[in-house]
PDB file of N, CA and C in Angstrom:
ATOM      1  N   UNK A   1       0.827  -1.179   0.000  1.00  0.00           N
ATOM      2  CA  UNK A   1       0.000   0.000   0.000  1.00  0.00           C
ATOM      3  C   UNK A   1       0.878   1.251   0.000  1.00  0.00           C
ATOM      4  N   UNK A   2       0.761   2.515  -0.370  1.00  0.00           N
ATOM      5  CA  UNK A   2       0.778   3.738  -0.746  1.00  0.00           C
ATOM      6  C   UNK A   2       0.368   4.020   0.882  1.00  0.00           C
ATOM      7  N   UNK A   3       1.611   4.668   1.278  1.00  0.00           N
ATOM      8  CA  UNK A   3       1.351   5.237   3.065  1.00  0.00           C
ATOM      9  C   UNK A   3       1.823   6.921   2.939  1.00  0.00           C
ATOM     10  N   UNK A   4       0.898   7.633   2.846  1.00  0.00           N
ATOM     11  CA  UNK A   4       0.873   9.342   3.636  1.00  0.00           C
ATOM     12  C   UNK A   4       0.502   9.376   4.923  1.00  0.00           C
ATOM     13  N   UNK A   5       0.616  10.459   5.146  1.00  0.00           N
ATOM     14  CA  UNK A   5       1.083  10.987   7.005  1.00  0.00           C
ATOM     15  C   UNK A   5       0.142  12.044   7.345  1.00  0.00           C
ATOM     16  N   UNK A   6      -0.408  12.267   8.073  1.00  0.00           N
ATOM     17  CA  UNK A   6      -1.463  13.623   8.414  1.00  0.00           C
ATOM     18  C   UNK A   6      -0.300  14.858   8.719  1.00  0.00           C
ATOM     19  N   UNK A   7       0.467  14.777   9.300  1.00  0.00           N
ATOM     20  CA  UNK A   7       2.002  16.098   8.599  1.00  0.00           C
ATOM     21  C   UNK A   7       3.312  15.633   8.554  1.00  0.00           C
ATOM     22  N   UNK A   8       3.611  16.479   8.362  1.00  0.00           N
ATOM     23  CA  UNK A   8       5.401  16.751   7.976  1.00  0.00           C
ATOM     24  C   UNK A   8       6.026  15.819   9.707  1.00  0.00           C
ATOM     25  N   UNK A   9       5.627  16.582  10.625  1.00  0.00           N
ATOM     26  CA  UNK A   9       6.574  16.122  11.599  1.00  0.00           C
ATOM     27  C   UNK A   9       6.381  14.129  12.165  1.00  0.00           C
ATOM     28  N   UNK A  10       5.184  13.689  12.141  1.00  0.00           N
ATOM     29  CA  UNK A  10       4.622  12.210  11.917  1.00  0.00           C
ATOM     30  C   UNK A  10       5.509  11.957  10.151  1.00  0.00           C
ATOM     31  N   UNK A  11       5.714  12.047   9.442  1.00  0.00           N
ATOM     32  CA  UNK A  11       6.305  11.399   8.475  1.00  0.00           C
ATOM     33  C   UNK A  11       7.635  11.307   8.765  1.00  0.00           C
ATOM     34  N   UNK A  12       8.235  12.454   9.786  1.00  0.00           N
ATOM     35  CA  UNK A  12      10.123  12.151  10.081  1.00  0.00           C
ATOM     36  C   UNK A  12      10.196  11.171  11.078  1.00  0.00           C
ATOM     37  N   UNK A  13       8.921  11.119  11.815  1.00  0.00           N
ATOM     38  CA  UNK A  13       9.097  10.053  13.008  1.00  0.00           C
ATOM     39  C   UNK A  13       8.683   8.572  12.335  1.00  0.00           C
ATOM     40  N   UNK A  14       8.137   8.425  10.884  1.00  0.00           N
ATOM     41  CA  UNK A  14       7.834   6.625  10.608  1.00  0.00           C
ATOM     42  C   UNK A  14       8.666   6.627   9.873  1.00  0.00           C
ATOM     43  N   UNK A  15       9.813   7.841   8.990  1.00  0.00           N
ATOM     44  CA  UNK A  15      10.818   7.383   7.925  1.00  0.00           C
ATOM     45  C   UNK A  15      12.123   7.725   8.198  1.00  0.00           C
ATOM     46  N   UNK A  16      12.564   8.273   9.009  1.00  0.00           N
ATOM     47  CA  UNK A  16      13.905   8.996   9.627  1.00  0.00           C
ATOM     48  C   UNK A  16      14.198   7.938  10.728  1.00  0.00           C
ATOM     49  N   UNK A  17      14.884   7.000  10.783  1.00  0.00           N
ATOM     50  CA  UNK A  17      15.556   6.198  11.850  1.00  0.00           C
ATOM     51  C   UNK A  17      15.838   6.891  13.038  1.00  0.00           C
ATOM     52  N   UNK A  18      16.510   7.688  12.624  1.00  0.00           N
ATOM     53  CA  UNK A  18      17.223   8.612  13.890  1.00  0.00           C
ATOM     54  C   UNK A  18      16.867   9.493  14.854  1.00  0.00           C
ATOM     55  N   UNK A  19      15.826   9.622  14.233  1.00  0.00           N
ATOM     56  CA  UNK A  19      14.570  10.721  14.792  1.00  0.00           C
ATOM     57  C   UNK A  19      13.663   9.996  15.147  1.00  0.00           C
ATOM     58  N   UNK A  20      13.185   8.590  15.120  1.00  0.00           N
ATOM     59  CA  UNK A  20      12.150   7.850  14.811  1.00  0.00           C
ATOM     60  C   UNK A  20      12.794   7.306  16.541  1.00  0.00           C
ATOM     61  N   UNK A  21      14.065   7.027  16.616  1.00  0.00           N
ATOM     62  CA  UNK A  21      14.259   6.687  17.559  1.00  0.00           C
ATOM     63  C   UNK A  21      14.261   7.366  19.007  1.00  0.00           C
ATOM     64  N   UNK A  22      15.186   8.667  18.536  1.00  0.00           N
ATOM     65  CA  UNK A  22      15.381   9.794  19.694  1.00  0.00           C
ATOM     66  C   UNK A  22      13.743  10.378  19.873  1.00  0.00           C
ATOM     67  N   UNK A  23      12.793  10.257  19.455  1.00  0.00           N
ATOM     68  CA  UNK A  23      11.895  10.508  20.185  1.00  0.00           C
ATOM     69  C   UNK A  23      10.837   9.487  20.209  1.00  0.00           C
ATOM     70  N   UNK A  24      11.018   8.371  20.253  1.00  0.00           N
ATOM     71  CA  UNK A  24      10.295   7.072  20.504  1.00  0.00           C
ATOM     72  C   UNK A  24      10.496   5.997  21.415  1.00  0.00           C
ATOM     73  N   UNK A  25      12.203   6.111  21.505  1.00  0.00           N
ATOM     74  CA  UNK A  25      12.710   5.430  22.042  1.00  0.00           C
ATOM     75  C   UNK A  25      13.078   3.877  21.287  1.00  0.00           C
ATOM     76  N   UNK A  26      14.321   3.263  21.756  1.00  0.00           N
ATOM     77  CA  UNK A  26      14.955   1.856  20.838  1.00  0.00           C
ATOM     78  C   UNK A  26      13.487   1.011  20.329  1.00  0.00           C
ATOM     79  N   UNK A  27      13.000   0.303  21.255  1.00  0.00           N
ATOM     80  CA  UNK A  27      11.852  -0.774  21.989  1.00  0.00           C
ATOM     81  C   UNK A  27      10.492  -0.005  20.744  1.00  0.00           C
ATOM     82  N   UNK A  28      10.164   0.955  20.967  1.00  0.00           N
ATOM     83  CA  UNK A  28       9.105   1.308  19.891  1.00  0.00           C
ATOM     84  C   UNK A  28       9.613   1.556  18.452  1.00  0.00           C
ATOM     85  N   UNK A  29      10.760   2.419  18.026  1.00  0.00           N
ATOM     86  CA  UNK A  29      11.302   2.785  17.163  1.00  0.00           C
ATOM     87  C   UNK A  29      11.298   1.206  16.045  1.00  0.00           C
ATOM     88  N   UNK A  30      11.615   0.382  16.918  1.00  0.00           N
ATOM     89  CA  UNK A  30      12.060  -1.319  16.401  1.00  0.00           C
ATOM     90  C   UNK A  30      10.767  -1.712  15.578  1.00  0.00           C
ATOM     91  N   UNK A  31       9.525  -1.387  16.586  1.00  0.00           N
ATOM     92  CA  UNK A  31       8.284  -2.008  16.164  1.00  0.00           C
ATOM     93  C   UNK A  31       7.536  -1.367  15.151  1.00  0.00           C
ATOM     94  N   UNK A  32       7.714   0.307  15.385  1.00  0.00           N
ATOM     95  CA  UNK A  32       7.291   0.997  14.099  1.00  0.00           C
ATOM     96  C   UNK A  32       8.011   0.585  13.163  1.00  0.00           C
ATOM     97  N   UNK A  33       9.173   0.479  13.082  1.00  0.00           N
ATOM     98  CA  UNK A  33       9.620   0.281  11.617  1.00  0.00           C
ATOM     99  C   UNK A  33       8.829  -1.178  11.275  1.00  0.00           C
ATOM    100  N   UNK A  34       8.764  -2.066  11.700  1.00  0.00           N
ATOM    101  CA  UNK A  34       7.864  -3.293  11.943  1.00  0.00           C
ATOM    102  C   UNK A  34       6.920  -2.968  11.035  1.00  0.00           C
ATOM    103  N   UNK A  35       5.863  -2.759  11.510  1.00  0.00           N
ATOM    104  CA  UNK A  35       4.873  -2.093  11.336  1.00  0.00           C
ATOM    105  C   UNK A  35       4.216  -1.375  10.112  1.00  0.00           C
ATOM    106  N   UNK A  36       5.308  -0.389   9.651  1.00  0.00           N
ATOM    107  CA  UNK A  36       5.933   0.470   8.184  1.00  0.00           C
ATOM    108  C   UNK A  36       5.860  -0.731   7.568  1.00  0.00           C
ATOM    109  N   UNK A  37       6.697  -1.391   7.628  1.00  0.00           N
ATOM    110  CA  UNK A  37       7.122  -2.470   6.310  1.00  0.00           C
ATOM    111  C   UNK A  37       5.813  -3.249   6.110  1.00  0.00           C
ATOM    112  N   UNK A  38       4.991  -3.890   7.085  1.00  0.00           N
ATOM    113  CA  UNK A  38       3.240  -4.211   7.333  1.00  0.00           C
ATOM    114  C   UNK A  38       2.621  -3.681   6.218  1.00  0.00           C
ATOM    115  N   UNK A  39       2.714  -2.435   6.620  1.00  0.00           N
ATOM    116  CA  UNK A  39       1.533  -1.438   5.735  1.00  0.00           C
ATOM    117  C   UNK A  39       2.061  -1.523   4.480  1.00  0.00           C
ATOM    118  N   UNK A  40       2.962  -1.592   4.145  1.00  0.00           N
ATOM    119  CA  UNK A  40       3.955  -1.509   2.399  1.00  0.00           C
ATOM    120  C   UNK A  40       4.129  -2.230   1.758  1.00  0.00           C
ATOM    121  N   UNK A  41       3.977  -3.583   2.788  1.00  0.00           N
ATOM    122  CA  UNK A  41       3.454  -4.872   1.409  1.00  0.00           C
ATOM    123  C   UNK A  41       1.945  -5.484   1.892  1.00  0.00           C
ATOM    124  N   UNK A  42       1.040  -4.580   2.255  1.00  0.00           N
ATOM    125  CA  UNK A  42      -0.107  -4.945   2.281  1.00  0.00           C
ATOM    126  C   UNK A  42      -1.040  -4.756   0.872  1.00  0.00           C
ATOM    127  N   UNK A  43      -1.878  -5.448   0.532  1.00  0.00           N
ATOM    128  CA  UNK A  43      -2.425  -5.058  -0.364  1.00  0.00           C
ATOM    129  C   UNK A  43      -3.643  -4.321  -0.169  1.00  0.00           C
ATOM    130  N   UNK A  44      -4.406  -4.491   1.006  1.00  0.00           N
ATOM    131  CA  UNK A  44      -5.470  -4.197   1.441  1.00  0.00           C
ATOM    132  C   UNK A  44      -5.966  -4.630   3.050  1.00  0.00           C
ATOM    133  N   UNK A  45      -6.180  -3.232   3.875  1.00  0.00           N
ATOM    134  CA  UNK A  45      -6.241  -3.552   5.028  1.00  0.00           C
ATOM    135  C   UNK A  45      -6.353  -5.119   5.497  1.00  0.00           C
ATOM    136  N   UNK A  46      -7.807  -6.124   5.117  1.00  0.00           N
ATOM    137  CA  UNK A  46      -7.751  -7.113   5.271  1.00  0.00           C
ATOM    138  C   UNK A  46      -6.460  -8.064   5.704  1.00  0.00           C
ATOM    139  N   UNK A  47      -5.588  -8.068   4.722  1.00  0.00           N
ATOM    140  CA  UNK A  47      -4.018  -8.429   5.162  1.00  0.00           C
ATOM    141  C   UNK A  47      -3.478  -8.492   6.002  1.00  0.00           C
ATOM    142  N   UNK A  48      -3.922  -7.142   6.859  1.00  0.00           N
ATOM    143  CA  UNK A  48      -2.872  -6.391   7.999  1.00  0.00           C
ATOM    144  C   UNK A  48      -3.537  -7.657   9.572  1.00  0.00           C
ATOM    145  N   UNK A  49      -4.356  -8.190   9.656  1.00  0.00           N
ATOM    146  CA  UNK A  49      -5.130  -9.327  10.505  1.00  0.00           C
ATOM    147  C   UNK A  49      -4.518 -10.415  10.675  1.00  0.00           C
ATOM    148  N   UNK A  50      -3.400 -11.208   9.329  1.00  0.00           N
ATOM    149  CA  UNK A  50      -2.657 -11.803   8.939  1.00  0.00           C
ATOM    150  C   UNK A  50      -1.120 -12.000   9.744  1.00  0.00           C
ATOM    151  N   UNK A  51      -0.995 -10.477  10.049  1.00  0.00           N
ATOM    152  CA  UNK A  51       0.447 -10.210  10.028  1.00  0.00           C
ATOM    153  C   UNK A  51       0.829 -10.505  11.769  1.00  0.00           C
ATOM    154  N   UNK A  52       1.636  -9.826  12.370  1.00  0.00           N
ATOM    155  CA  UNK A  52       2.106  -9.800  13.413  1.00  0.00           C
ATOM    156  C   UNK A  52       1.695  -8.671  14.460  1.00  0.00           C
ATOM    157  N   UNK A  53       1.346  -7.924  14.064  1.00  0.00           N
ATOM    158  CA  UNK A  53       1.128  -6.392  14.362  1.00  0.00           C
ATOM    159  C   UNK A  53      -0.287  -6.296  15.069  1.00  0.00           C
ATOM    160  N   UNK A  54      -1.082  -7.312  15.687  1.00  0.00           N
ATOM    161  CA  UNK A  54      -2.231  -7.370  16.058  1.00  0.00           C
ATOM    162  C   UNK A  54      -3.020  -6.213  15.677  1.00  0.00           C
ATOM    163  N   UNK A  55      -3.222  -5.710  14.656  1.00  0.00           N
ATOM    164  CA  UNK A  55      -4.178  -5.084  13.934  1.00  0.00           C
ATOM    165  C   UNK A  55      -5.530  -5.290  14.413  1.00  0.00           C
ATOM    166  N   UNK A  56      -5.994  -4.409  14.543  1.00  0.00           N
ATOM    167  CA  UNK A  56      -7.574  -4.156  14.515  1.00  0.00           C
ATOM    168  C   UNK A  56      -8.756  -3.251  14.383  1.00  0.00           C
ATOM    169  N   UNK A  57      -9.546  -3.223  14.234  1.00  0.00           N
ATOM    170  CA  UNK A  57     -10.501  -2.219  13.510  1.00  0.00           C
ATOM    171  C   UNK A  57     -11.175  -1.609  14.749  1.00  0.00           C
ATOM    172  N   UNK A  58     -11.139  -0.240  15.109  1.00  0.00           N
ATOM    173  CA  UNK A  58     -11.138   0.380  16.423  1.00  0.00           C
ATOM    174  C   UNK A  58     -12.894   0.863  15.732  1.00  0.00           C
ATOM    175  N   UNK A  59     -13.439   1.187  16.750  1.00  0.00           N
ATOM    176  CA  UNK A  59     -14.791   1.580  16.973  1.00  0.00           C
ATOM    177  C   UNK A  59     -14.765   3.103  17.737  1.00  0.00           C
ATOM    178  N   UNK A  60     -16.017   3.198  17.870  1.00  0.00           N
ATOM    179  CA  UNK A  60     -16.889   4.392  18.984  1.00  0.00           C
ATOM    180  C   UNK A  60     -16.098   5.625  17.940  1.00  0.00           C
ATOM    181  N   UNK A  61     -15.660   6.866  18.970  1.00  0.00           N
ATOM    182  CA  UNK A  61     -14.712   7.742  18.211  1.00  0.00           C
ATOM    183  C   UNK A  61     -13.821   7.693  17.167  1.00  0.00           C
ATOM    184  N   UNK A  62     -13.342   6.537  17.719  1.00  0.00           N
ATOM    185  CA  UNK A  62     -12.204   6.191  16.299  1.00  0.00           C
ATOM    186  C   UNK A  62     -12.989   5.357  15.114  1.00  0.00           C
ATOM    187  N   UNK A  63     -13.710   5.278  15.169  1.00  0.00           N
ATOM    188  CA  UNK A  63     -14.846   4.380  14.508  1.00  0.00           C
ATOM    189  C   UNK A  63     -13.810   4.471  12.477  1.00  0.00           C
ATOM    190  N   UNK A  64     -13.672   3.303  11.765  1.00  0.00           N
ATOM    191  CA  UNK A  64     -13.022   4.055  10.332  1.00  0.00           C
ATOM    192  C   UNK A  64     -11.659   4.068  10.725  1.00  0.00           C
ATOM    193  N   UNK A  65     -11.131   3.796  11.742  1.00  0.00           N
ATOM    194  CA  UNK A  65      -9.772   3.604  11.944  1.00  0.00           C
ATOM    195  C   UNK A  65      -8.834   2.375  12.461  1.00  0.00           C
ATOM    196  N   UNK A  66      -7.801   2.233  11.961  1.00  0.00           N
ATOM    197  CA  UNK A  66      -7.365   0.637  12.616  1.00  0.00           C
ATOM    198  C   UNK A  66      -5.826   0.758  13.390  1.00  0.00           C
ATOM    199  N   UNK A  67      -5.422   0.306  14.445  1.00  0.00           N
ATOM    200  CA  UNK A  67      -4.733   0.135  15.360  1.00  0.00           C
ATOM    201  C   UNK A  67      -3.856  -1.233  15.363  1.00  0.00           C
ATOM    202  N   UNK A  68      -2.173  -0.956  15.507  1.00  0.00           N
ATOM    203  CA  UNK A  68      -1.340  -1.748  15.234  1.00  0.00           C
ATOM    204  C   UNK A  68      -0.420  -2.167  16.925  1.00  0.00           C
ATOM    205  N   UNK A  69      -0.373  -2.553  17.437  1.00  0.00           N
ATOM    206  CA  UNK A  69       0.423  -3.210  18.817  1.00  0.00           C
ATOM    207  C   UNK A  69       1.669  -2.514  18.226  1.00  0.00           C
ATOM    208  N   UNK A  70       2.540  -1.593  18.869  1.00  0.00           N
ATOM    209  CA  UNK A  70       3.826  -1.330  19.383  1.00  0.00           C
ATOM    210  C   UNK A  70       4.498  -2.013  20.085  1.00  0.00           C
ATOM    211  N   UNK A  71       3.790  -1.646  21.483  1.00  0.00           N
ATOM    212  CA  UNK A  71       4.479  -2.274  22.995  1.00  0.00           C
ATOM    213  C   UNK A  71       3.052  -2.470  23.608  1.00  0.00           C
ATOM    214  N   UNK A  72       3.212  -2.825  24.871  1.00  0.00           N
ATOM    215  CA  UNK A  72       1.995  -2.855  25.451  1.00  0.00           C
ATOM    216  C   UNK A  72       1.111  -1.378  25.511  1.00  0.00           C
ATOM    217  N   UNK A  73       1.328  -0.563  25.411  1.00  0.00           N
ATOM    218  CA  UNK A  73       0.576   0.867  25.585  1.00  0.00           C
ATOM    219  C   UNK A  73       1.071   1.458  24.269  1.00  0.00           C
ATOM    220  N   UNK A  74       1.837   1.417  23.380  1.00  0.00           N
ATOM    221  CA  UNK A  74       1.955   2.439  22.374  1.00  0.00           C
ATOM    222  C   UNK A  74       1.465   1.485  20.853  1.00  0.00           C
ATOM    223  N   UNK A  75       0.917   2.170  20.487  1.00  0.00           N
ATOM    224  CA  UNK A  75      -0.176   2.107  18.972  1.00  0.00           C
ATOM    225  C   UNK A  75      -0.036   2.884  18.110  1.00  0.00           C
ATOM    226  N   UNK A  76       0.057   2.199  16.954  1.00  0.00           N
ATOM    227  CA  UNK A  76       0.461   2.994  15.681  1.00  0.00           C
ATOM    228  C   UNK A  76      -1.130   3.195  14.962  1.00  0.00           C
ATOM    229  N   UNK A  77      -1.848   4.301  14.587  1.00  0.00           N
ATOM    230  CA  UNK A  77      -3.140   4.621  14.540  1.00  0.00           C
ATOM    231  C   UNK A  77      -3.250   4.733  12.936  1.00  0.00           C
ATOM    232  N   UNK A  78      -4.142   4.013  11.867  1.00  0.00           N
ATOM    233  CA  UNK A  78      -3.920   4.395  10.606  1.00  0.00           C
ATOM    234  C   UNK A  78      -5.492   4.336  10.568  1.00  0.00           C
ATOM    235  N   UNK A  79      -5.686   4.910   9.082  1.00  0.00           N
ATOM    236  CA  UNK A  79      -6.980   5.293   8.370  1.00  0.00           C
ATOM    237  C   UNK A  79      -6.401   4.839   6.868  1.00  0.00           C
ATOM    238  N   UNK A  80      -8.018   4.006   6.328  1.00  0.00           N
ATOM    239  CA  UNK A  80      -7.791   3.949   4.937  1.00  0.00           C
ATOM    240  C   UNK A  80      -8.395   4.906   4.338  1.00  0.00           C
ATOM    241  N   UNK A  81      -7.420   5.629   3.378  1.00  0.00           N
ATOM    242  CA  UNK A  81      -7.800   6.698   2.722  1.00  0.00           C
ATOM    243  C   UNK A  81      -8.711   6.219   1.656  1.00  0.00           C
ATOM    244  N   UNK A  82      -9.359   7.213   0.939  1.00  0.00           N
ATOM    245  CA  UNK A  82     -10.157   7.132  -0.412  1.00  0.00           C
ATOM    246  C   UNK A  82      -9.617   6.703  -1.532  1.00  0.00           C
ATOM    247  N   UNK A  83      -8.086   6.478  -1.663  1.00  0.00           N
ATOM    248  CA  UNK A  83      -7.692   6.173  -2.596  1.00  0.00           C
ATOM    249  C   UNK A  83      -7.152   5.154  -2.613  1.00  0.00           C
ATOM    250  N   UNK A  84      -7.920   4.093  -2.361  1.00  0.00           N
ATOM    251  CA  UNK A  84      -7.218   2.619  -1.931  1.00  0.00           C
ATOM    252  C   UNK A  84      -6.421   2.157  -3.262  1.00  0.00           C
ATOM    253  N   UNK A  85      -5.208   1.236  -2.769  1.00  0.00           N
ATOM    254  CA  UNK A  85      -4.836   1.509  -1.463  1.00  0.00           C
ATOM    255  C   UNK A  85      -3.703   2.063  -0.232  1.00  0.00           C
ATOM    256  N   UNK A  86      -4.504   2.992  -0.729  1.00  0.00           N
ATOM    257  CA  UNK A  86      -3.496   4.327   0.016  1.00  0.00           C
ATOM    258  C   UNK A  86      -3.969   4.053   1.659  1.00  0.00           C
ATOM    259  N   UNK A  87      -2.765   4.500   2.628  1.00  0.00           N
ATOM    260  CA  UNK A  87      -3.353   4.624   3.820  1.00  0.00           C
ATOM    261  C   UNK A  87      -2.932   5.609   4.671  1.00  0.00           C
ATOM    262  N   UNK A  88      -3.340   6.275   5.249  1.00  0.00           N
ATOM    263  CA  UNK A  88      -2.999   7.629   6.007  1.00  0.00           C
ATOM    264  C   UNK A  88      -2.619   6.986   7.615  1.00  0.00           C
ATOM    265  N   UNK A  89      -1.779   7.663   7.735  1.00  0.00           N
ATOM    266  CA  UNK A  89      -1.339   7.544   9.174  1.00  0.00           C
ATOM    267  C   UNK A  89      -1.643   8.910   9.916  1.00  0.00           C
ATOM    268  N   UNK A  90      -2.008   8.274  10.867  1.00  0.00           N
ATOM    269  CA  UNK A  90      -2.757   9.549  11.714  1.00  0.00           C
ATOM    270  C   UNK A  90      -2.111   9.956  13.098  1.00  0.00           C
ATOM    271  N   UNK A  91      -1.719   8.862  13.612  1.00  0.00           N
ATOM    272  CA  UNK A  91      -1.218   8.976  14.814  1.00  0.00           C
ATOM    273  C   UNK A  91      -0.037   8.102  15.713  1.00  0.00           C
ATOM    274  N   UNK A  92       0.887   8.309  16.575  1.00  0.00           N
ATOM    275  CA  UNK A  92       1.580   7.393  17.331  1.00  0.00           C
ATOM    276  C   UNK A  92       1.182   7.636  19.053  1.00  0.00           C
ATOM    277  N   UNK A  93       0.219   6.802  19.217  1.00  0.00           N
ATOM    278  CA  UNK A  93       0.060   6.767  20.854  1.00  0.00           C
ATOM    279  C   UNK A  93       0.046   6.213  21.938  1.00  0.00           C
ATOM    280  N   UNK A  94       0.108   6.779  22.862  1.00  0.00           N
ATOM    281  CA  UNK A  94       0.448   5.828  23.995  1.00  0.00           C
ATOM    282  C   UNK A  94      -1.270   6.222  24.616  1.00  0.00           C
ATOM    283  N   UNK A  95      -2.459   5.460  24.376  1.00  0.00           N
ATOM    284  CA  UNK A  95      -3.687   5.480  24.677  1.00  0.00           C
ATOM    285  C   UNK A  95      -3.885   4.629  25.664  1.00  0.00           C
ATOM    286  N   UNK A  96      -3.139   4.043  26.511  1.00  0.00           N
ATOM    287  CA  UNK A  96      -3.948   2.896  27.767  1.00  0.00           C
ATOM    288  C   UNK A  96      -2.989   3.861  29.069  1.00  0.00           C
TER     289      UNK A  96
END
């Protein structure tokens, strides 16, 4: 899949190693890149269920959005865009 970023500063933190790390830390930095490579030979969300990344299709607010295991508390947050299959990355969080 075709992966864009909701901005500039989220695209230096999933493609810049170095930066990806110094503000993520080793332990997450490892799993996002993980993760990246997931989304890039996916063909279509479906796939991503398959993989390692315990993927899943989030509800309520996030309702349209799907969630990838980091670490135990940090989640890599994506949206499939309109232009499948493109996928937007929206967020890196630590939500629990």
């Amino acid at each position: 899949m075709e992966l864009r970023y909701v901005d500039r500063e989220l695209e230096w933190r999933c493609t810049d190693a170095s930066y990806m790390q110094r503000k993520l830390g080793t332990q997450v930095a490892k799993k996002l890149k993980l993760r990246i490579a997931e989304l890039r030979s996916a063909g279509e969300m479906g796939d991503l269920l398959l993989g390692t990344g315990k993927w899943e299709e989030l509800s309520c607010d996030r309702a349209g959005q799907w969630s990838a295991r980091l670490t135990a508390n940090w989640r890599l947050i994506v949206r499939p865009d309109d232009d499948e299959p493109t996928v937007l990355i929206v967020e890196i969080i630590d939500y629990h």
